[in-house]
Structure formats: C-alpha cells, structure tokens
PDB file of N, CA and C in Angstrom:
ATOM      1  N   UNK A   1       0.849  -1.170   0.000  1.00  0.00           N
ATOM      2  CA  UNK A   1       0.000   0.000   0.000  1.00  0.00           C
ATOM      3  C   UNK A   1       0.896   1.234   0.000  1.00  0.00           C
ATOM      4  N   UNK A   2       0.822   2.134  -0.890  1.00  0.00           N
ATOM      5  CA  UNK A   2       1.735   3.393  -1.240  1.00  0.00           C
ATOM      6  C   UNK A   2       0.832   4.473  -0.256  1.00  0.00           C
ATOM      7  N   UNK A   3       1.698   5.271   0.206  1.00  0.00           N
ATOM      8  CA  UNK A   3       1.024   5.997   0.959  1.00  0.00           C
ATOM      9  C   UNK A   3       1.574   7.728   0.912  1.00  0.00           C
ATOM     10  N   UNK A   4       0.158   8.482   0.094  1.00  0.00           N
ATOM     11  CA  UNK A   4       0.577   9.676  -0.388  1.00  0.00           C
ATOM     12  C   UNK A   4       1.254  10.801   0.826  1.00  0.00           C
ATOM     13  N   UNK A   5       2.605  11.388   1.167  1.00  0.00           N
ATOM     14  CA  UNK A   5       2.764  12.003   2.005  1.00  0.00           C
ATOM     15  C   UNK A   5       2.902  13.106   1.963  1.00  0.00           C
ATOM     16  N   UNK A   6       2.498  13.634   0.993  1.00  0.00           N
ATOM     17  CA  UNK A   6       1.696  15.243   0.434  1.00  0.00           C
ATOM     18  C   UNK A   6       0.181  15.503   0.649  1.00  0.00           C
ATOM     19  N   UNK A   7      -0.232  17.017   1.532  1.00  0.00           N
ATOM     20  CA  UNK A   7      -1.250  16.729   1.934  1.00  0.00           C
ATOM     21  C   UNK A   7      -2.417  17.152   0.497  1.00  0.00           C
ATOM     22  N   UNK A   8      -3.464  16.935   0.881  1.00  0.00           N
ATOM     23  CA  UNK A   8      -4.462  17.023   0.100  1.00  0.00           C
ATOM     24  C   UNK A   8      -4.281  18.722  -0.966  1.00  0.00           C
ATOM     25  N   UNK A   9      -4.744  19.562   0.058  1.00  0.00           N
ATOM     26  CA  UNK A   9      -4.135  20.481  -0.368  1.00  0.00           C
ATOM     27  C   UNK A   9      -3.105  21.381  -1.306  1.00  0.00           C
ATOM     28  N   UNK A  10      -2.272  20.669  -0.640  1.00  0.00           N
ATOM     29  CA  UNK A  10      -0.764  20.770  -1.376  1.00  0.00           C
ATOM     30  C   UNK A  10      -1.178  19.859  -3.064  1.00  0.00           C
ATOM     31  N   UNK A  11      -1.177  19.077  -2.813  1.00  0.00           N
ATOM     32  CA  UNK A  11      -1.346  17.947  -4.168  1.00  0.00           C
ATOM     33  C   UNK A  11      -2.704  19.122  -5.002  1.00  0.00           C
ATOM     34  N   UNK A  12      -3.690  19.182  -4.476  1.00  0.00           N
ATOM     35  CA  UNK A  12      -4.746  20.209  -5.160  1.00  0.00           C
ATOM     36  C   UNK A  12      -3.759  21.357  -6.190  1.00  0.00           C
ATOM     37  N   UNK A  13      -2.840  22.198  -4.826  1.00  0.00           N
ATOM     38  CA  UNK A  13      -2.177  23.287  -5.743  1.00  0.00           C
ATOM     39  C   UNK A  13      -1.282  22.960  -6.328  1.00  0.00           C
ATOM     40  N   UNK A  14      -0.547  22.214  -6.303  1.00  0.00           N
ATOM     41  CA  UNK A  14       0.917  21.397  -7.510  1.00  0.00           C
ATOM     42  C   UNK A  14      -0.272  21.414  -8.892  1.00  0.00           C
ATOM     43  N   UNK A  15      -1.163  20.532  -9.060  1.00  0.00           N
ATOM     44  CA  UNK A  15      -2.277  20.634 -10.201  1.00  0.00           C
ATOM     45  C   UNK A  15      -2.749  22.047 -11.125  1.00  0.00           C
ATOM     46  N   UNK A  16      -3.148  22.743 -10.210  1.00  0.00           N
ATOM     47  CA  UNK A  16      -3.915  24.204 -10.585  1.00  0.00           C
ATOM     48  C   UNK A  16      -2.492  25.132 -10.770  1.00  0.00           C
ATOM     49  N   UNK A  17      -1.127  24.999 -10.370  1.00  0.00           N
ATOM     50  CA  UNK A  17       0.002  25.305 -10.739  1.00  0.00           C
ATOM     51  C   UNK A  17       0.108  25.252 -12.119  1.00  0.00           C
ATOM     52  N   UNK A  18      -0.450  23.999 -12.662  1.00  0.00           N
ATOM     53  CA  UNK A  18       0.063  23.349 -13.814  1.00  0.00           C
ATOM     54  C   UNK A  18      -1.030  23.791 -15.286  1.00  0.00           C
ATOM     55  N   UNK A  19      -2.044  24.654 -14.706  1.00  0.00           N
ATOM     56  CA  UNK A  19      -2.915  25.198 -15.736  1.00  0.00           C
ATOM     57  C   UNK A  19      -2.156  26.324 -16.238  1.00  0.00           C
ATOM     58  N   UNK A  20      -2.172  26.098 -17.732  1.00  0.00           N
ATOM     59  CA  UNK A  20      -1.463  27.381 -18.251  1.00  0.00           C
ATOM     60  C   UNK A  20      -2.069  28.779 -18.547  1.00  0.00           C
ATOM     61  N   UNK A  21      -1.391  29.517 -18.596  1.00  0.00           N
ATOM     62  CA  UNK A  21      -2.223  30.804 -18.793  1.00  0.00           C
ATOM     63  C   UNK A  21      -2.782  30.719 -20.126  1.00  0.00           C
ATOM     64  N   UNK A  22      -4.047  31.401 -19.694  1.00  0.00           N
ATOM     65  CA  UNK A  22      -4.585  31.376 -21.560  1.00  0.00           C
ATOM     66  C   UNK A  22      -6.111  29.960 -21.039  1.00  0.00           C
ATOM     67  N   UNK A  23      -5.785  29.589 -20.239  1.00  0.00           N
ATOM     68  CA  UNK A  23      -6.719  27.748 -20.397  1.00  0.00           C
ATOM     69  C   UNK A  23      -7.587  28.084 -18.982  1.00  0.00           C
ATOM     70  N   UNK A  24      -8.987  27.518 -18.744  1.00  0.00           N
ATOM     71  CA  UNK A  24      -9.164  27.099 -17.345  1.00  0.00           C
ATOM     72  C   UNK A  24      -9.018  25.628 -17.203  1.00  0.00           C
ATOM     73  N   UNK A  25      -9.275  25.384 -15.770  1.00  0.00           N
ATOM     74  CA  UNK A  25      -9.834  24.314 -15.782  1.00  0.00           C
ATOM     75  C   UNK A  25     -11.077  23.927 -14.721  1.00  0.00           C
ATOM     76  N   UNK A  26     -11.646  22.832 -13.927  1.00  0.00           N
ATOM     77  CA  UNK A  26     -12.623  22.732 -13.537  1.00  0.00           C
ATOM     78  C   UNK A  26     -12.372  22.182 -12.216  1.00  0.00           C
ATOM     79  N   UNK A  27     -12.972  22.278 -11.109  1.00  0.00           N
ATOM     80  CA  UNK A  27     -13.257  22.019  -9.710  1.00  0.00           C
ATOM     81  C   UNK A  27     -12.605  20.293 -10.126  1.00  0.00           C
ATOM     82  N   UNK A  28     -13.823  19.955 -10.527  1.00  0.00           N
ATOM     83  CA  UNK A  28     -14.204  17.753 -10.622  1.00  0.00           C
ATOM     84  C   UNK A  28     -12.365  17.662 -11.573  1.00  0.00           C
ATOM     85  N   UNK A  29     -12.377  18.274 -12.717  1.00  0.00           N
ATOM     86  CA  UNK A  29     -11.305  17.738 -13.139  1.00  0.00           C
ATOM     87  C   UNK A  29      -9.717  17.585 -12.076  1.00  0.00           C
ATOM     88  N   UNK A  30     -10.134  18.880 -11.634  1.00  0.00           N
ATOM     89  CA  UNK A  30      -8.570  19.468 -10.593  1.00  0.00           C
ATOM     90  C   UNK A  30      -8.752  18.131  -9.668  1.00  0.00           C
ATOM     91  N   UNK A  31      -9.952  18.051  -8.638  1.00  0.00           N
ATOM     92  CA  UNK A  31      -9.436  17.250  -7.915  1.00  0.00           C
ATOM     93  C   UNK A  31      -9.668  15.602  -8.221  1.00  0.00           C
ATOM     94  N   UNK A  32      -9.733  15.192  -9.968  1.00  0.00           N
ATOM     95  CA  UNK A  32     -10.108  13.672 -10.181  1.00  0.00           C
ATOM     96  C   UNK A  32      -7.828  13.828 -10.743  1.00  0.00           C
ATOM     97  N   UNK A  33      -7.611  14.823 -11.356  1.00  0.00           N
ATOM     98  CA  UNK A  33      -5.977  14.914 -11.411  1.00  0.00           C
ATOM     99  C   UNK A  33      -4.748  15.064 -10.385  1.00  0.00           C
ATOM    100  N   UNK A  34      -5.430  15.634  -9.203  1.00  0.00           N
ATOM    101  CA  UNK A  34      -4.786  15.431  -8.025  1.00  0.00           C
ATOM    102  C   UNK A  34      -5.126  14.360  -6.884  1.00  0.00           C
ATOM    103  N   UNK A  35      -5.995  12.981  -7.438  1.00  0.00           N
ATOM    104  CA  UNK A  35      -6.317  12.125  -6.875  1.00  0.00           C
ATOM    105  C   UNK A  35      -7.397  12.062  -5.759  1.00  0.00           C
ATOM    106  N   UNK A  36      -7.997  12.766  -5.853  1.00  0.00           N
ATOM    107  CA  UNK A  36      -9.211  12.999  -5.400  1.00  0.00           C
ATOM    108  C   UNK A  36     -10.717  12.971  -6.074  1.00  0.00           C
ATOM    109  N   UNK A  37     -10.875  12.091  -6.880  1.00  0.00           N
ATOM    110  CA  UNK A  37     -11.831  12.069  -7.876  1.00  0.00           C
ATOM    111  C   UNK A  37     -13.270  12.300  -7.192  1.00  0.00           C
ATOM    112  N   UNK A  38     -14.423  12.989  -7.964  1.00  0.00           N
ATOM    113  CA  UNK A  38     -15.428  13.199  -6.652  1.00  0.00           C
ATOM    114  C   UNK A  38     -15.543  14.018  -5.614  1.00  0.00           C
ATOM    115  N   UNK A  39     -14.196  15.077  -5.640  1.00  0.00           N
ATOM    116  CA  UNK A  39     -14.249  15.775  -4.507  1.00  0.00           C
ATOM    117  C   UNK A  39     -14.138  17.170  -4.995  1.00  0.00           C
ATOM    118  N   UNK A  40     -14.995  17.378  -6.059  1.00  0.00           N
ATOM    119  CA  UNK A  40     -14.650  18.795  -6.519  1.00  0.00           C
ATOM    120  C   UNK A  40     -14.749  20.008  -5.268  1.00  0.00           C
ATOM    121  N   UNK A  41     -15.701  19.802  -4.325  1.00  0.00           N
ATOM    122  CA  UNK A  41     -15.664  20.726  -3.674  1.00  0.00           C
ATOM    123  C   UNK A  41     -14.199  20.966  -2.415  1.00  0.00           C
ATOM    124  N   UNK A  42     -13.907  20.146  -2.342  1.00  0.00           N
ATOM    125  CA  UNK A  42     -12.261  19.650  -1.657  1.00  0.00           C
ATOM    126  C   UNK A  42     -11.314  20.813  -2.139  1.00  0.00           C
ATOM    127  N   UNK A  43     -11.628  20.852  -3.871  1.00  0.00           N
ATOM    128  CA  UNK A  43     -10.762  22.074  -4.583  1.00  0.00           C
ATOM    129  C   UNK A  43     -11.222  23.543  -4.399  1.00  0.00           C
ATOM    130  N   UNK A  44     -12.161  23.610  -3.959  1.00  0.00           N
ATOM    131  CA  UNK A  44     -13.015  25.325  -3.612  1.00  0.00           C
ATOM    132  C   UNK A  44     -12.491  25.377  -1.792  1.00  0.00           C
ATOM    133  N   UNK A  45     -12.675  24.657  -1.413  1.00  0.00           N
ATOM    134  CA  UNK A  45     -12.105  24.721  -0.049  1.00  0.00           C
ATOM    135  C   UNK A  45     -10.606  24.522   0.266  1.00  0.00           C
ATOM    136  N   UNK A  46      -9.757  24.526  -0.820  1.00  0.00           N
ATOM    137  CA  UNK A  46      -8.256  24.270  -0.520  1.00  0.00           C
ATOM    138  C   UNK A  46      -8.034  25.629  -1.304  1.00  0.00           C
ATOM    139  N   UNK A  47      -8.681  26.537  -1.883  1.00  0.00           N
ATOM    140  CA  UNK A  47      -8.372  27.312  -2.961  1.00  0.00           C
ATOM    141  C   UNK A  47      -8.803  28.566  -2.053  1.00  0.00           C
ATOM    142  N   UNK A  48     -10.576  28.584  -1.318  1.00  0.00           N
ATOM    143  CA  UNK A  48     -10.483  29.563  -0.436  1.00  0.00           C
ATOM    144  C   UNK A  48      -9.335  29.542   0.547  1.00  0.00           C
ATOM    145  N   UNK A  49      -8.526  28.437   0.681  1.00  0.00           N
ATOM    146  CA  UNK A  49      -8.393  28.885   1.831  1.00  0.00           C
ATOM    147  C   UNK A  49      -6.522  29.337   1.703  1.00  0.00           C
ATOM    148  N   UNK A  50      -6.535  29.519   0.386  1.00  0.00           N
ATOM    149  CA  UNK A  50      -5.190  30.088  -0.025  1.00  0.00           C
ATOM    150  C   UNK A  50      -4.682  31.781   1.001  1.00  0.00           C
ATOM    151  N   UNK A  51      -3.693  32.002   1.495  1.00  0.00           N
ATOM    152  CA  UNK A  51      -3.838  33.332   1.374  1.00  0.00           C
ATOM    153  C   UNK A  51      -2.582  34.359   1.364  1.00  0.00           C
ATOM    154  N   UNK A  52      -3.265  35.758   0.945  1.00  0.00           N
ATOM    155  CA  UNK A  52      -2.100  36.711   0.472  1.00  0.00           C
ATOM    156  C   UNK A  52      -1.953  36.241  -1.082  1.00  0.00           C
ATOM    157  N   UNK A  53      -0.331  37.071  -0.438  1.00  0.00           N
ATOM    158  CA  UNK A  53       0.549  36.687  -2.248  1.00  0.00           C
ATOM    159  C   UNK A  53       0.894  35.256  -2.466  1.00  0.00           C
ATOM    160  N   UNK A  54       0.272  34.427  -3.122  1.00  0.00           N
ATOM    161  CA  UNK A  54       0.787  32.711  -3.408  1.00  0.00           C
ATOM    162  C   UNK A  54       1.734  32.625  -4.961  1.00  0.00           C
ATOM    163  N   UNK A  55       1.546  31.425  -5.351  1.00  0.00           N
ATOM    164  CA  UNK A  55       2.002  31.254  -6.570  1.00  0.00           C
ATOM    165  C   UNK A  55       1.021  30.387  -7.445  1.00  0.00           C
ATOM    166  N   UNK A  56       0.219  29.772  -6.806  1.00  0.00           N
ATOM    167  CA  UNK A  56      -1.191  29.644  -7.474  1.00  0.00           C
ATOM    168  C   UNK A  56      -2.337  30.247  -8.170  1.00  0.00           C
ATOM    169  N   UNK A  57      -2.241  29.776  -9.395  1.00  0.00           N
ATOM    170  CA  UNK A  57      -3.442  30.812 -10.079  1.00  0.00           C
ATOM    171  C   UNK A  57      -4.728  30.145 -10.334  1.00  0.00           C
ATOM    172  N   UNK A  58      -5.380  30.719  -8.775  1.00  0.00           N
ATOM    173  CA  UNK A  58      -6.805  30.175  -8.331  1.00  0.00           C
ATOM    174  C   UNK A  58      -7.421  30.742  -9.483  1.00  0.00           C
ATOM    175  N   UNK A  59      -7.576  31.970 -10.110  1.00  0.00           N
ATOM    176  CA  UNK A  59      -8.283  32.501 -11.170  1.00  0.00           C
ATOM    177  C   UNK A  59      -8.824  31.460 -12.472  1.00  0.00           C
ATOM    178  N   UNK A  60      -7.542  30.575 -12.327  1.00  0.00           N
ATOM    179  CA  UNK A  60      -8.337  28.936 -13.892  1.00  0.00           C
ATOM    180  C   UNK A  60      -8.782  28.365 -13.383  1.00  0.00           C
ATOM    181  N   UNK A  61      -9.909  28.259 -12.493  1.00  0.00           N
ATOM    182  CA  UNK A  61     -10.572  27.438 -11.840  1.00  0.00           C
ATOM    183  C   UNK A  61     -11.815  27.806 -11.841  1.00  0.00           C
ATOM    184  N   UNK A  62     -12.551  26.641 -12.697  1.00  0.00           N
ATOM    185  CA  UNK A  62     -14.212  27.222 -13.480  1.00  0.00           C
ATOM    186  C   UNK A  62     -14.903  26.268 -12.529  1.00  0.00           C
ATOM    187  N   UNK A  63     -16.090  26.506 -12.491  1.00  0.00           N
ATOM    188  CA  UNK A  63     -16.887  25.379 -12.317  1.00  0.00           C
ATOM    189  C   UNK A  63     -17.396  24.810 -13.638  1.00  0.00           C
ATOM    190  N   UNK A  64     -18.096  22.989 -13.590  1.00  0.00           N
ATOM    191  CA  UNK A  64     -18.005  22.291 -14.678  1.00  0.00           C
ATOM    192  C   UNK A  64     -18.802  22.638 -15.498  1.00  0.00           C
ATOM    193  N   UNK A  65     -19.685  24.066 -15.647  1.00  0.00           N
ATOM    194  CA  UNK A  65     -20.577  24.518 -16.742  1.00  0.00           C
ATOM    195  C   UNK A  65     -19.983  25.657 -17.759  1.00  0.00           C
ATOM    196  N   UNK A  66     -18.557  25.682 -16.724  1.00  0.00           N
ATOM    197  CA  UNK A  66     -17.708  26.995 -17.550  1.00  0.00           C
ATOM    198  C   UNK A  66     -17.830  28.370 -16.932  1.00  0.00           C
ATOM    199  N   UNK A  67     -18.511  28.285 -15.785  1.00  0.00           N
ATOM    200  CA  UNK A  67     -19.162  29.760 -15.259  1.00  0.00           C
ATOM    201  C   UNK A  67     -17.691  29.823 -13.762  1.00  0.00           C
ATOM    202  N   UNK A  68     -18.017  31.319 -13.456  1.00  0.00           N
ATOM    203  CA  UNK A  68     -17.128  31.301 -12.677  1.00  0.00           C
ATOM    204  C   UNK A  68     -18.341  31.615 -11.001  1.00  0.00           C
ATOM    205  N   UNK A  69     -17.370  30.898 -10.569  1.00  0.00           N
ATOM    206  CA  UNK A  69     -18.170  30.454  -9.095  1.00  0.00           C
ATOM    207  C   UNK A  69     -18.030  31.409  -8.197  1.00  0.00           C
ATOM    208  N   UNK A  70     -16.774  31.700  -7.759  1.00  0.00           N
ATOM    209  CA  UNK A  70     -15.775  32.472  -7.200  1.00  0.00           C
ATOM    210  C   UNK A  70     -16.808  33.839  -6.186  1.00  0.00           C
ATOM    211  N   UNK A  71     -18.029  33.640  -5.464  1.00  0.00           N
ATOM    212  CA  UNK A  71     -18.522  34.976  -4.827  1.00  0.00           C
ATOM    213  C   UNK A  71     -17.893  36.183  -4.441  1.00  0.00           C
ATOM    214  N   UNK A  72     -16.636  35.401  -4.051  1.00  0.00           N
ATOM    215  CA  UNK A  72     -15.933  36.856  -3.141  1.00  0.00           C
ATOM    216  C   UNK A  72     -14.823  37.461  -4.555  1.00  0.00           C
ATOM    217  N   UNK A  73     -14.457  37.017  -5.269  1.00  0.00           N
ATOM    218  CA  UNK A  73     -13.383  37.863  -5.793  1.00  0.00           C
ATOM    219  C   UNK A  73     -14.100  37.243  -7.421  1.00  0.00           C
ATOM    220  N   UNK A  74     -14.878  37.335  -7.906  1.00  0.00           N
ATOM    221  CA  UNK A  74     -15.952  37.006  -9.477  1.00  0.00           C
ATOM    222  C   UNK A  74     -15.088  38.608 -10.066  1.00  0.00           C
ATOM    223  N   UNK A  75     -15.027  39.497  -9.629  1.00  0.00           N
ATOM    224  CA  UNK A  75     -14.376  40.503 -11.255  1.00  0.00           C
ATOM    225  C   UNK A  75     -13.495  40.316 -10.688  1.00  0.00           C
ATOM    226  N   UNK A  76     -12.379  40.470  -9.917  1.00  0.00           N
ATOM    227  CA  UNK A  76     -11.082  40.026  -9.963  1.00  0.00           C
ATOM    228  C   UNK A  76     -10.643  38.835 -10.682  1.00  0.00           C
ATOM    229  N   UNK A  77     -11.136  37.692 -10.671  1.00  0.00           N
ATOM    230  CA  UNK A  77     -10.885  36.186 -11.390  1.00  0.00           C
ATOM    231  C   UNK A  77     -11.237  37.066 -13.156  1.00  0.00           C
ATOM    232  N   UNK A  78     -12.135  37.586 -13.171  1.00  0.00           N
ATOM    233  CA  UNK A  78     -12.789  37.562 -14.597  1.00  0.00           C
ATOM    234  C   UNK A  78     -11.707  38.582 -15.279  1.00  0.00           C
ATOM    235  N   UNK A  79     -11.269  39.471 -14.587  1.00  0.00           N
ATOM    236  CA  UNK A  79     -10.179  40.377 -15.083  1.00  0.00           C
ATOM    237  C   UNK A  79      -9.159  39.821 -15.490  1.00  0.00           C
ATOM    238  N   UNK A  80      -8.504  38.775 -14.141  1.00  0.00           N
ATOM    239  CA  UNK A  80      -7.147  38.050 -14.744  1.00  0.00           C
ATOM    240  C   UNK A  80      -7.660  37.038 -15.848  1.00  0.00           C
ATOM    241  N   UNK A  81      -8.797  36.006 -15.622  1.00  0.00           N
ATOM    242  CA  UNK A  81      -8.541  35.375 -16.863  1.00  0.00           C
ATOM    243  C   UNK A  81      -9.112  36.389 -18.283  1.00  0.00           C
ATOM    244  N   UNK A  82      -9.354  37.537 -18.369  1.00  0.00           N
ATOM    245  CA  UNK A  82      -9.216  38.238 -19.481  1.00  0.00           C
ATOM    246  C   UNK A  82      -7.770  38.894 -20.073  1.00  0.00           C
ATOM    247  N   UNK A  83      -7.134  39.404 -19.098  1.00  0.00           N
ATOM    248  CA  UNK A  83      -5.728  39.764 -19.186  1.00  0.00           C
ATOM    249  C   UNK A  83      -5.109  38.412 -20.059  1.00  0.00           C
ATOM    250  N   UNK A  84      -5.291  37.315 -19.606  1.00  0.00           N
ATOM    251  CA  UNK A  84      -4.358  36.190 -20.407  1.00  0.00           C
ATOM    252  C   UNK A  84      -5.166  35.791 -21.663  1.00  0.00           C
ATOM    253  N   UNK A  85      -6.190  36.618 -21.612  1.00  0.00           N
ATOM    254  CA  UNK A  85      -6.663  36.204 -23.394  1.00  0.00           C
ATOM    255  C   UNK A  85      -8.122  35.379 -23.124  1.00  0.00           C
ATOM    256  N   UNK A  86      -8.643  34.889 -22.259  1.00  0.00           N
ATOM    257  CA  UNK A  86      -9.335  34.426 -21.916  1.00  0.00           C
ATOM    258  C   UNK A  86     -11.090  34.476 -21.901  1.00  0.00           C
ATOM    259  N   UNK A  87     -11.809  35.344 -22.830  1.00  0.00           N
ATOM    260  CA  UNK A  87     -13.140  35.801 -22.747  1.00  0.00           C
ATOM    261  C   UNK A  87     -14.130  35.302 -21.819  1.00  0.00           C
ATOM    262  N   UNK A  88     -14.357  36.626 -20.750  1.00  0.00           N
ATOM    263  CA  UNK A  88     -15.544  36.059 -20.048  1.00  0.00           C
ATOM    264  C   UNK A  88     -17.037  36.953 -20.039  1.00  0.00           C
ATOM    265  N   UNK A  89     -18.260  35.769 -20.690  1.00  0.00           N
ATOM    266  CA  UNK A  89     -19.379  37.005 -20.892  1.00  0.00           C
ATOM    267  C   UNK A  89     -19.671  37.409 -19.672  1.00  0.00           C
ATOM    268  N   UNK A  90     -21.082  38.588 -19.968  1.00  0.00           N
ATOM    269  CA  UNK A  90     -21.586  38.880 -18.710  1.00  0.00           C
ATOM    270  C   UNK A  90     -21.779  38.306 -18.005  1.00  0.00           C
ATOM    271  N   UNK A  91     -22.110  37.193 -18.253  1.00  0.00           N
ATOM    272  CA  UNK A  91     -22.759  36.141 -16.704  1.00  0.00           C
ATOM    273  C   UNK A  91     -21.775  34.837 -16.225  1.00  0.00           C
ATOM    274  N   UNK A  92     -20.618  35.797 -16.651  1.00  0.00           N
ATOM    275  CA  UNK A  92     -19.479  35.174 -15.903  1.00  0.00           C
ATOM    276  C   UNK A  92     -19.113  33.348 -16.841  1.00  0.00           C
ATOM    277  N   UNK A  93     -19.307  33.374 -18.055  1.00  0.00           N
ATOM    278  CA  UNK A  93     -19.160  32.028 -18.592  1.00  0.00           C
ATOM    279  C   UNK A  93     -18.404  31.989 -19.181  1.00  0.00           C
ATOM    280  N   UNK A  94     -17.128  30.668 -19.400  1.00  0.00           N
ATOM    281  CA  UNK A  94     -15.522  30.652 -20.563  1.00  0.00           C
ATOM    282  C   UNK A  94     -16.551  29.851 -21.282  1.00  0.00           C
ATOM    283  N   UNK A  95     -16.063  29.663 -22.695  1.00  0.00           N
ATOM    284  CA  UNK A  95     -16.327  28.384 -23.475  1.00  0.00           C
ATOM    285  C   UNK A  95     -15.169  27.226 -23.162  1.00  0.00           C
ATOM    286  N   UNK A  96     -15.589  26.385 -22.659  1.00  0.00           N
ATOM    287  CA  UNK A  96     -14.953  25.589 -22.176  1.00  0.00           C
ATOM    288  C   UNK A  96     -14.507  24.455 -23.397  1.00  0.00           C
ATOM    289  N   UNK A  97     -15.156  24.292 -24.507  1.00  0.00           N
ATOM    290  CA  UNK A  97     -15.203  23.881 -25.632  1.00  0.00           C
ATOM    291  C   UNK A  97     -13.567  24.721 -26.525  1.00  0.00           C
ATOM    292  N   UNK A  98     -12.962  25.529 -25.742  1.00  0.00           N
ATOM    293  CA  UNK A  98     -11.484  26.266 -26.533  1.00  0.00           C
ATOM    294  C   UNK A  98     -10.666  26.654 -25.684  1.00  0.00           C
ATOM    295  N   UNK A  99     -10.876  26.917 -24.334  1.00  0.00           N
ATOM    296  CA  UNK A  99     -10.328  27.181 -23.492  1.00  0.00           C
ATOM    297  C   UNK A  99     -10.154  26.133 -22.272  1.00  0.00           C
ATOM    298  N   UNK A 100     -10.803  24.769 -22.110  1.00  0.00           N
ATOM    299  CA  UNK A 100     -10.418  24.016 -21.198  1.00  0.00           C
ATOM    300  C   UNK A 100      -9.097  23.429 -21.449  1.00  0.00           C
ATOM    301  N   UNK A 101      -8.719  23.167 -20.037  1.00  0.00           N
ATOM    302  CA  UNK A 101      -7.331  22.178 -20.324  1.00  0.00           C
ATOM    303  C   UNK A 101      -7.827  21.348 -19.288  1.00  0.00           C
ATOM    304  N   UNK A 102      -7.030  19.845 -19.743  1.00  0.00           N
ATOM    305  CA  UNK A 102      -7.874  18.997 -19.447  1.00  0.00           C
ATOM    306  C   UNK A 102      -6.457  17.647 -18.483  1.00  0.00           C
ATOM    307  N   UNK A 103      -5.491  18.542 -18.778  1.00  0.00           N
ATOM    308  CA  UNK A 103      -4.116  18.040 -18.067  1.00  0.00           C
ATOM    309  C   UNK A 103      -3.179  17.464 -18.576  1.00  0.00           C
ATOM    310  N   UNK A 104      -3.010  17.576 -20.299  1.00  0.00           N
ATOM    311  CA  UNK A 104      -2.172  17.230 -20.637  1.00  0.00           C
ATOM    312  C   UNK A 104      -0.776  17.937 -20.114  1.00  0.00           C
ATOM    313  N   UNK A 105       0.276  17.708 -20.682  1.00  0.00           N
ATOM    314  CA  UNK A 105       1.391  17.695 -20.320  1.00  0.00           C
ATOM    315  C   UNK A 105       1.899  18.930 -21.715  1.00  0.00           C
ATOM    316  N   UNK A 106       1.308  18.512 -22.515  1.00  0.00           N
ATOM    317  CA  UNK A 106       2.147  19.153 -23.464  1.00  0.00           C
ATOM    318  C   UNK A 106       1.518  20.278 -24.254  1.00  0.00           C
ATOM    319  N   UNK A 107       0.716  20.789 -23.453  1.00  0.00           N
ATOM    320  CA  UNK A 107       0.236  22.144 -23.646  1.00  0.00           C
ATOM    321  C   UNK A 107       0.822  22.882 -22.847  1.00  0.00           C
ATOM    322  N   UNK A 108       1.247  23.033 -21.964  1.00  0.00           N
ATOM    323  CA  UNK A 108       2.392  23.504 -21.229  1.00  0.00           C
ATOM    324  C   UNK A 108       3.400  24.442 -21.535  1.00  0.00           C
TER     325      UNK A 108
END
C-alpha cells in the first residue's frame, strides 16, 4: 500500500500550478488529477483557503458549466482570466469547448 505524504491540499495546488495561462480548468477535473476524484468541492475549499501573495493561479478554476463560481473575488478572477486572453461574458461564462485544459502535459 503506497502511501501519499503530500497533503491534500498541497497535491490540489501542484495541479492548478500546472494550468497554463490562456486555459481554465474545472473544480471535478482538478481534484479527479490530483487524486481525489469526486471531490470537486475539496478544490473550492483548498483554494479559499489560499492566502495573500501565493504562486497559485486560483483565477483557472471554473466550475463544470464553464461559469465562474468564485462569490468573493468574481471581477477580480474575470479580469485576470481576461488579461491572459481568456473571454468572459456577462454572466461570468468561458467556453470551455477552446479554453479548457484537461491536463495534458504538453500544452504547457
């Protein structure tokens, strides 16, 4: 039995590290790639609970309809993922259909 000794957390942000600018990605995907499959909400609660200046860019992190979730900071997120090229309409939605990343390696 292998036993992961990185905490949940940590493993969440190594993942959402790995979204490139320009791409989102999704709650369910982040935490089925950081081994947590099923626990999308695991990733909203490791992400609030980031704080200050990090190196994580909580901002690519959609929920799975493409909309942005985000209550407390929704035009801040929508600003940065516009700055990287990213279109978000009024009601806060990416097309996830051109802009998801889905964890390859070599979009990167």
């Amino acid at each position: 039995m292998s036993v992961n000794s990185e905490s949940p957390y940590t493993a969440i942000y190594t993942v959402v590290k790995r979204i490139p600018p320009g791409r989102v990605c999704t709650y369910g995907r982040i935490a089925a790639l950081a081994g947590f499959p099923g626990q999308a909400r695991m990733v909203g609660y490791a992400l609030h609970a980031l704080l200050g200046d990090n190196d994580v860019p909580w901002w690519r992190v959609i929920n799975r309809i493409g909309r942005i979730s985000n209550v407390y900071a929704a035009d801040e997120q929508r600003a940065r993922l516009e700055a990287e090229g990213v279109p978000v309409s009024d009601d806060y939605l990416i097309d996830l259909n051109r802009f998801l990343w889905v964890g390859d390696d070599d979009e990167e």
